[in-house]
C-alpha atoms as a PDB file:
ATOM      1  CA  UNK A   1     -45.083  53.000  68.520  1.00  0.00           C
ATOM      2  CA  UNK A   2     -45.873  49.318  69.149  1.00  0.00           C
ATOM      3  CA  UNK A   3     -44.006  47.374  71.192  1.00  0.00           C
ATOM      4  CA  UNK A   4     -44.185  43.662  71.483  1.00  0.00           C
ATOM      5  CA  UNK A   5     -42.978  41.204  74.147  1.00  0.00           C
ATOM      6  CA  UNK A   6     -42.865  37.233  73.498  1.00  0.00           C
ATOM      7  CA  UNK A   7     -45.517  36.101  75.323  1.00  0.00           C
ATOM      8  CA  UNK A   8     -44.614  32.570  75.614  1.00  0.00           C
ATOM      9  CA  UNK A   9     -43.172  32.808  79.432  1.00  0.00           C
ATOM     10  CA  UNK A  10     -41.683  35.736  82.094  1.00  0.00           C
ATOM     11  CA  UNK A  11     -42.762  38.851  82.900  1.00  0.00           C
ATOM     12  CA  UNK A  12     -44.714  39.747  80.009  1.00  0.00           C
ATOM     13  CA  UNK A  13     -47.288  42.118  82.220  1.00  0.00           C
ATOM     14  CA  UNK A  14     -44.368  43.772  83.835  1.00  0.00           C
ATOM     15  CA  UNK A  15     -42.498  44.605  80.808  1.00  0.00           C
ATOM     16  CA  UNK A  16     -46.596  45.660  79.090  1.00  0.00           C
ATOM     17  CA  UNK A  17     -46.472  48.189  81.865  1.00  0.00           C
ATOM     18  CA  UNK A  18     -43.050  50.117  81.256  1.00  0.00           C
ATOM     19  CA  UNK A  19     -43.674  50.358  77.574  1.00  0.00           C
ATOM     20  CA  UNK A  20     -46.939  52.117  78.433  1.00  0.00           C
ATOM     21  CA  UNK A  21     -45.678  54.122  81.233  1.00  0.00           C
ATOM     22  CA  UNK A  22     -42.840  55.143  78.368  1.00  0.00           C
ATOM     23  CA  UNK A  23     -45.853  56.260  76.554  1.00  0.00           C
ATOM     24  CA  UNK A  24     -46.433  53.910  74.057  1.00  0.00           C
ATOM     25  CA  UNK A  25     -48.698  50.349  73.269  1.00  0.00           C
ATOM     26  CA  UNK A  26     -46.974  47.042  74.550  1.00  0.00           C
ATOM     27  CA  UNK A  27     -48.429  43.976  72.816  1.00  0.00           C
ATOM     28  CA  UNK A  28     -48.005  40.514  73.648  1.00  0.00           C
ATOM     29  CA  UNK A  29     -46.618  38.477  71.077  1.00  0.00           C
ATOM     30  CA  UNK A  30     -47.954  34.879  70.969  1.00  0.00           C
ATOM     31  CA  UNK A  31     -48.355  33.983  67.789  1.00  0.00           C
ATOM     32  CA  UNK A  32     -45.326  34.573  64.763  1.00  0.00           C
ATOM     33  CA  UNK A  33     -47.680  37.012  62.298  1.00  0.00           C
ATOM     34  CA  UNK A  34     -47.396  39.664  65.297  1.00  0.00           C
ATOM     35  CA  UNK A  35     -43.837  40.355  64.756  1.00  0.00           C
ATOM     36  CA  UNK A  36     -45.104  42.059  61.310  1.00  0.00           C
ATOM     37  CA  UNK A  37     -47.458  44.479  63.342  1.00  0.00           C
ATOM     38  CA  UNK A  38     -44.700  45.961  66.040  1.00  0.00           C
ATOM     39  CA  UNK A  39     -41.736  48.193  66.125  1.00  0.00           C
ATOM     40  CA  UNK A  40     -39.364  46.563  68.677  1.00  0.00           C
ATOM     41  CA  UNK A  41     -39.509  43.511  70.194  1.00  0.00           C
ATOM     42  CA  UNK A  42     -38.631  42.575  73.873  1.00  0.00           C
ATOM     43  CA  UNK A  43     -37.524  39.314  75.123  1.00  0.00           C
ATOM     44  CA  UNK A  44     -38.379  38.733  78.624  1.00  0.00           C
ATOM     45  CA  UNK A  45     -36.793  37.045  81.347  1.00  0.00           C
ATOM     46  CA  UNK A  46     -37.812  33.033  82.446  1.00  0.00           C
ATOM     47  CA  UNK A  47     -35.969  30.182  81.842  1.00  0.00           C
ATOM     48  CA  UNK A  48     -33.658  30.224  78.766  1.00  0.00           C
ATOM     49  CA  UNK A  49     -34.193  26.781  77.545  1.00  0.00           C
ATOM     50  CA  UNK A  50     -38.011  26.651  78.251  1.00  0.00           C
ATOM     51  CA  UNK A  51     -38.395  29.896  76.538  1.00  0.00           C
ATOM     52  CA  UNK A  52     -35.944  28.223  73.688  1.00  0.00           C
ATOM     53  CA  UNK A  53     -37.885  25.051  73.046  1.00  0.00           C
ATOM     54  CA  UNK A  54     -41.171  27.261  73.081  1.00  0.00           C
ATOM     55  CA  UNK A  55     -39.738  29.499  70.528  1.00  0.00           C
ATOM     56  CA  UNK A  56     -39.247  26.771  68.565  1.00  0.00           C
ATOM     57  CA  UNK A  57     -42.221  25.534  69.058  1.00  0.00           C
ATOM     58  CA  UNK A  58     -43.773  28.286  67.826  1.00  0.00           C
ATOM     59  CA  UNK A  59     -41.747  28.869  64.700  1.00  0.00           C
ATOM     60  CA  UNK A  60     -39.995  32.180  66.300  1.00  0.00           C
ATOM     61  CA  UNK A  61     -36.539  31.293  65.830  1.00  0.00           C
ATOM     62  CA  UNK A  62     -36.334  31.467  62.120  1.00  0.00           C
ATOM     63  CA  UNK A  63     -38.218  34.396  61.873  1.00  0.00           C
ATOM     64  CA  UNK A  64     -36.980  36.072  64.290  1.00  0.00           C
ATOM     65  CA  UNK A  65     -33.102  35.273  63.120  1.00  0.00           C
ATOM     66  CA  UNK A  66     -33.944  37.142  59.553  1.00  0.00           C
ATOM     67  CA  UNK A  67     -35.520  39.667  61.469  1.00  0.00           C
ATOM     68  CA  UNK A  68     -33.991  42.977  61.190  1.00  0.00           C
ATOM     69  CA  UNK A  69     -36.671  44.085  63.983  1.00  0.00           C
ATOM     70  CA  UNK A  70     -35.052  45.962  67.341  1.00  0.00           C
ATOM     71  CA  UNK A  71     -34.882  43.345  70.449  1.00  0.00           C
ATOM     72  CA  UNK A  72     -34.063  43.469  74.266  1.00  0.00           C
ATOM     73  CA  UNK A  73     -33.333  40.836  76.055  1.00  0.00           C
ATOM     74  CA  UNK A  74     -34.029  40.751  79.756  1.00  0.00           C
ATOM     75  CA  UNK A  75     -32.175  37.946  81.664  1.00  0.00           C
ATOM     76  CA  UNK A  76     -32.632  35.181  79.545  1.00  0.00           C
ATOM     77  CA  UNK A  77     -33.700  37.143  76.831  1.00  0.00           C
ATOM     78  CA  UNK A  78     -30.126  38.053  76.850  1.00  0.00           C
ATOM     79  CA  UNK A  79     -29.177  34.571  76.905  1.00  0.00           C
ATOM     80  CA  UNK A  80     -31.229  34.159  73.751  1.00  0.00           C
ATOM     81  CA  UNK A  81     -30.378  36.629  71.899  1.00  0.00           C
ATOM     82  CA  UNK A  82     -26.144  35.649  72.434  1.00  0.00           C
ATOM     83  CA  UNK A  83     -24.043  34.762  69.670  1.00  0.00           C
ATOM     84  CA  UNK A  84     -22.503  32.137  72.256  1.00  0.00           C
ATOM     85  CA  UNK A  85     -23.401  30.834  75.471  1.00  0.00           C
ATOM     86  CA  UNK A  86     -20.570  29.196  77.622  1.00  0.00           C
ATOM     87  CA  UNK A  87     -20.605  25.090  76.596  1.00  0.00           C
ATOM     88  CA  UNK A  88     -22.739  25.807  74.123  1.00  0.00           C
ATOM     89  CA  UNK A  89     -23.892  27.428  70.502  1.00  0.00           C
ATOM     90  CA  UNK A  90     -25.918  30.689  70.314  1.00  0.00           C
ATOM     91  CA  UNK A  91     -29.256  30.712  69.918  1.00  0.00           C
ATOM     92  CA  UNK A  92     -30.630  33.486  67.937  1.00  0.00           C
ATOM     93  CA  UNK A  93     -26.614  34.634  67.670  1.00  0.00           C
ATOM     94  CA  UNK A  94     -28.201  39.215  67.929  1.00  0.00           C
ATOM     95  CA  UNK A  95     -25.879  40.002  70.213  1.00  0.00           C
ATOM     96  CA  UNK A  96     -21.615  39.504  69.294  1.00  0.00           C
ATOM     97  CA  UNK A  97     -21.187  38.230  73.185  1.00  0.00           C
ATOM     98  CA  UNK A  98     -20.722  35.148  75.086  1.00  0.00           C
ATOM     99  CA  UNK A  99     -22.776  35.129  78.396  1.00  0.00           C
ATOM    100  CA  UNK A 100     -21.901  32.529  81.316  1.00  0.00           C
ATOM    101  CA  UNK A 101     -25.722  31.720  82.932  1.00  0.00           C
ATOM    102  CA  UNK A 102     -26.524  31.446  86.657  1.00  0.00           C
ATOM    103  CA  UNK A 103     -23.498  33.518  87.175  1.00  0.00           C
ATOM    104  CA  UNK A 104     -24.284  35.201  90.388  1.00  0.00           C
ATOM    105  CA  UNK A 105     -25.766  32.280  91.828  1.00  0.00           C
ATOM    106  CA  UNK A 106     -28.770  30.252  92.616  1.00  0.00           C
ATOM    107  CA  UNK A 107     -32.249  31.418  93.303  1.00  0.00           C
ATOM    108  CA  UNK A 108     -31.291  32.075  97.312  1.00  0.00           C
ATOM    109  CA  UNK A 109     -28.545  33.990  95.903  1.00  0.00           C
ATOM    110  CA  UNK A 110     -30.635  36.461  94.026  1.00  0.00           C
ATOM    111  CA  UNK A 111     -29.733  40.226  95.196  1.00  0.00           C
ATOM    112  CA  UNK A 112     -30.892  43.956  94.171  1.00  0.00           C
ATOM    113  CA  UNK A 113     -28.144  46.267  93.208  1.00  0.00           C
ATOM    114  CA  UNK A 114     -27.900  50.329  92.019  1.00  0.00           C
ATOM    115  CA  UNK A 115     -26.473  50.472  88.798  1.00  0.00           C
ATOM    116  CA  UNK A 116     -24.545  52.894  86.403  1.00  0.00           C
ATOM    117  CA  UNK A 117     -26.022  52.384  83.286  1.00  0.00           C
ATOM    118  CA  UNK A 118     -24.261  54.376  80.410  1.00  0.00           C
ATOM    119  CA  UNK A 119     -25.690  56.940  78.420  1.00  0.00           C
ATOM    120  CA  UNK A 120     -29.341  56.234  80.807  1.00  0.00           C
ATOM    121  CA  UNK A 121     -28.983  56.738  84.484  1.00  0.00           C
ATOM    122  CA  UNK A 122     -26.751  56.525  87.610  1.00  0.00           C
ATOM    123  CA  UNK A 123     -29.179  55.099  89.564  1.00  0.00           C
ATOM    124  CA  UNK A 124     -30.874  52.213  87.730  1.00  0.00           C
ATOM    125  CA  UNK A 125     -32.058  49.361  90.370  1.00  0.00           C
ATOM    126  CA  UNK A 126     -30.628  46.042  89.276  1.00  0.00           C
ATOM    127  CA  UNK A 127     -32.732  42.935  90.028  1.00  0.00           C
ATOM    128  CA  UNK A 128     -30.732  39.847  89.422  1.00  0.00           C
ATOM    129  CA  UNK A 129     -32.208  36.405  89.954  1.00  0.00           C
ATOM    130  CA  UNK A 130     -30.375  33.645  88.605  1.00  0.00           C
ATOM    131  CA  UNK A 131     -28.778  36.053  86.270  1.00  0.00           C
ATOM    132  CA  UNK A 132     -26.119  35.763  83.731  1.00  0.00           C
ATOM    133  CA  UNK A 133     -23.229  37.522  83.090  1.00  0.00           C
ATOM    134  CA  UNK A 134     -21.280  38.893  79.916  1.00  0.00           C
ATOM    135  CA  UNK A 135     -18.059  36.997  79.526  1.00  0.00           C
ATOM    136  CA  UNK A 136     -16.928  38.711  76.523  1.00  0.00           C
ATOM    137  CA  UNK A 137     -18.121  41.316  73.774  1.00  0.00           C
ATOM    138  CA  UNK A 138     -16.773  41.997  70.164  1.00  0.00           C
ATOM    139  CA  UNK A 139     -15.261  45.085  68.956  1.00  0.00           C
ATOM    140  CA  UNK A 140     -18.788  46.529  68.095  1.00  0.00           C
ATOM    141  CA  UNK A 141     -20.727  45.766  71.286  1.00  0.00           C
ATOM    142  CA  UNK A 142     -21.099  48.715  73.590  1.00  0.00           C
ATOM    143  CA  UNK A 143     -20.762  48.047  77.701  1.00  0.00           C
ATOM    144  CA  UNK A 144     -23.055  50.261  79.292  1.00  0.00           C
ATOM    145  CA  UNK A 145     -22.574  48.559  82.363  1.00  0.00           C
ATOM    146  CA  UNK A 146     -20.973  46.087  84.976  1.00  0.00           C
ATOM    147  CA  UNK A 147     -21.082  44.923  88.715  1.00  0.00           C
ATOM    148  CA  UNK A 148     -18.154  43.263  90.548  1.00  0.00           C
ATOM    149  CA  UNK A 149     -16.105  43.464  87.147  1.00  0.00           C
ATOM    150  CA  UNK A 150     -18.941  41.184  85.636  1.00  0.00           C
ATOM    151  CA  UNK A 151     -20.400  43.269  82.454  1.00  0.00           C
ATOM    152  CA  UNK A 152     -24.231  43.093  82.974  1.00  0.00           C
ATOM    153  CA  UNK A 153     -25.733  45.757  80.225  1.00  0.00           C
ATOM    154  CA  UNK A 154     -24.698  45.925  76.199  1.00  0.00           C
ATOM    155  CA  UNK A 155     -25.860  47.630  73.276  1.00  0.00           C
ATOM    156  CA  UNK A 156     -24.795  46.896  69.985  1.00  0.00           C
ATOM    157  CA  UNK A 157     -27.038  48.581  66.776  1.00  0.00           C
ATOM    158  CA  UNK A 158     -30.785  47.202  67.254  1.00  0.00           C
ATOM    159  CA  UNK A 159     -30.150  45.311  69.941  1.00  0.00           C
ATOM    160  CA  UNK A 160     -29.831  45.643  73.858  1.00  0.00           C
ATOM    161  CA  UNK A 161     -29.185  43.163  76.799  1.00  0.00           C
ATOM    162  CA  UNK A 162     -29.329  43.258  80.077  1.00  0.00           C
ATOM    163  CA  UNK A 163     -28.654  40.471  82.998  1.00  0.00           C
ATOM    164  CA  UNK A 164     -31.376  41.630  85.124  1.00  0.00           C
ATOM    165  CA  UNK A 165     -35.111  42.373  85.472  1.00  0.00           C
ATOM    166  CA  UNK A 166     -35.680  46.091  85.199  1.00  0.00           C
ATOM    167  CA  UNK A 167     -39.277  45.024  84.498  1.00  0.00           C
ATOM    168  CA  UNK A 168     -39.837  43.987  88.377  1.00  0.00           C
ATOM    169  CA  UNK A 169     -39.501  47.511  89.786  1.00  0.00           C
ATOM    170  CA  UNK A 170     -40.968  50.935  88.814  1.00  0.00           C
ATOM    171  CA  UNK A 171     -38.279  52.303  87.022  1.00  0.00           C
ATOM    172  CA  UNK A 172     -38.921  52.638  83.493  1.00  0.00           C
ATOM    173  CA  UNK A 173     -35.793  54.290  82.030  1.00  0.00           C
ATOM    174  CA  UNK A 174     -34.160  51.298  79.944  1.00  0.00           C
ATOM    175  CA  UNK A 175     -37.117  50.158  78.374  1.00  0.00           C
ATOM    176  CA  UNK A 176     -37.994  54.302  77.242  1.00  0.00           C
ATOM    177  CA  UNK A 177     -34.149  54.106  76.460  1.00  0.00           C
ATOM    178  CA  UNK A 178     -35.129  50.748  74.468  1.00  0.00           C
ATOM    179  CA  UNK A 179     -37.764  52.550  72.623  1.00  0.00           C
ATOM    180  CA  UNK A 180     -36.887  56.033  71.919  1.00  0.00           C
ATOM    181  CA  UNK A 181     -33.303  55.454  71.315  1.00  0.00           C
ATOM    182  CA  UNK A 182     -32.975  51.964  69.560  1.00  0.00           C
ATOM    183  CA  UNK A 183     -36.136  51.343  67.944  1.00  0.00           C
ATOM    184  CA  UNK A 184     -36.644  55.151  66.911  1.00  0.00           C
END
């Protein structure tokens, strides 16, 4: 299968690597025609605002809000892909949850945690850096997993979220979760 990530700003190597390791082709998207070539879609971390104004920039928004295509969002991926963001309106509105950003505190406040991820592993390493949190999920959003009662992992149909960077360590479970059990 391909798999693209949005090229525009993040960890787009990073994320490359764990869809190969998962044994299939990672493709950065740059340009809007990709998203007709790929299978799933992944929307790294960054900043959520730069990688918002790029997107529109780039005529991704639209297409990607009439997209039925799979998606994970990474960090602010998950930001963008939230029906609402805390003081103010959704972006690409995926994902029937409200996130609060920065959540866990500044950049000097990033931290690495081992998390429970449901229906992947016990023993997932968490990297949060200026991460967000899940304030609150609809009646068909799954929690697969929280820290410090702050929900930090959802699934709901195509789409997945996560607060942190799995991408930044060698652990290549949620994106091969992404792939073979989301976009398959």
């Amino acid at each position: 299968m391909k798999i693209g990530v949005l090229a525009l700003q993040g960890a787009v190597r990073e994320h490359i690597r764990h869809i190969e390791l998962s044994g299939h082709e990672g493709i950065a998207v740059k340009k809007v025609e990709q998203l007709d070539e790929i299978d799933g879609l992944i929307l790294p971390g960054g900043e959520s605002t730069t990688l918002r104004r790029l997107m529109d920039l780039y005529g991704f928004k639209e297409k990607l809000q009439q997209s039925d295509l799979p998606m994970f969002g990474t960090c602010a991926g998950l930001i963008v892909l939230a029906k609402d963001v805390e003081g103010e309106t959704g972006y690409l509105k995926k994902l029937d949850i409200t996130v609060a950003r920065n959540s866990f505190g500044r950049q000097v406040d990033s931290f690495e945690a081992e998390l429970d991820v449901k229906s992947i592993a016990k023993d997932i390493e968490g990297v949060f850096i200026r991460a967000p949190h899940i304030v609150n999920v609809e009646n068909n959003v799954e929690i697969l997993s929280s820290i410090s009662d702050k929900i930090v992992a959802v699934k709901q149909g195509k789409y997945l979220g996560v607060s942190f960077h799995p991408e930044l360590t060698d652990d290549y479970r949620i994106t091969q979760y992404f792939i073979e059990h989301i976009v398959k």
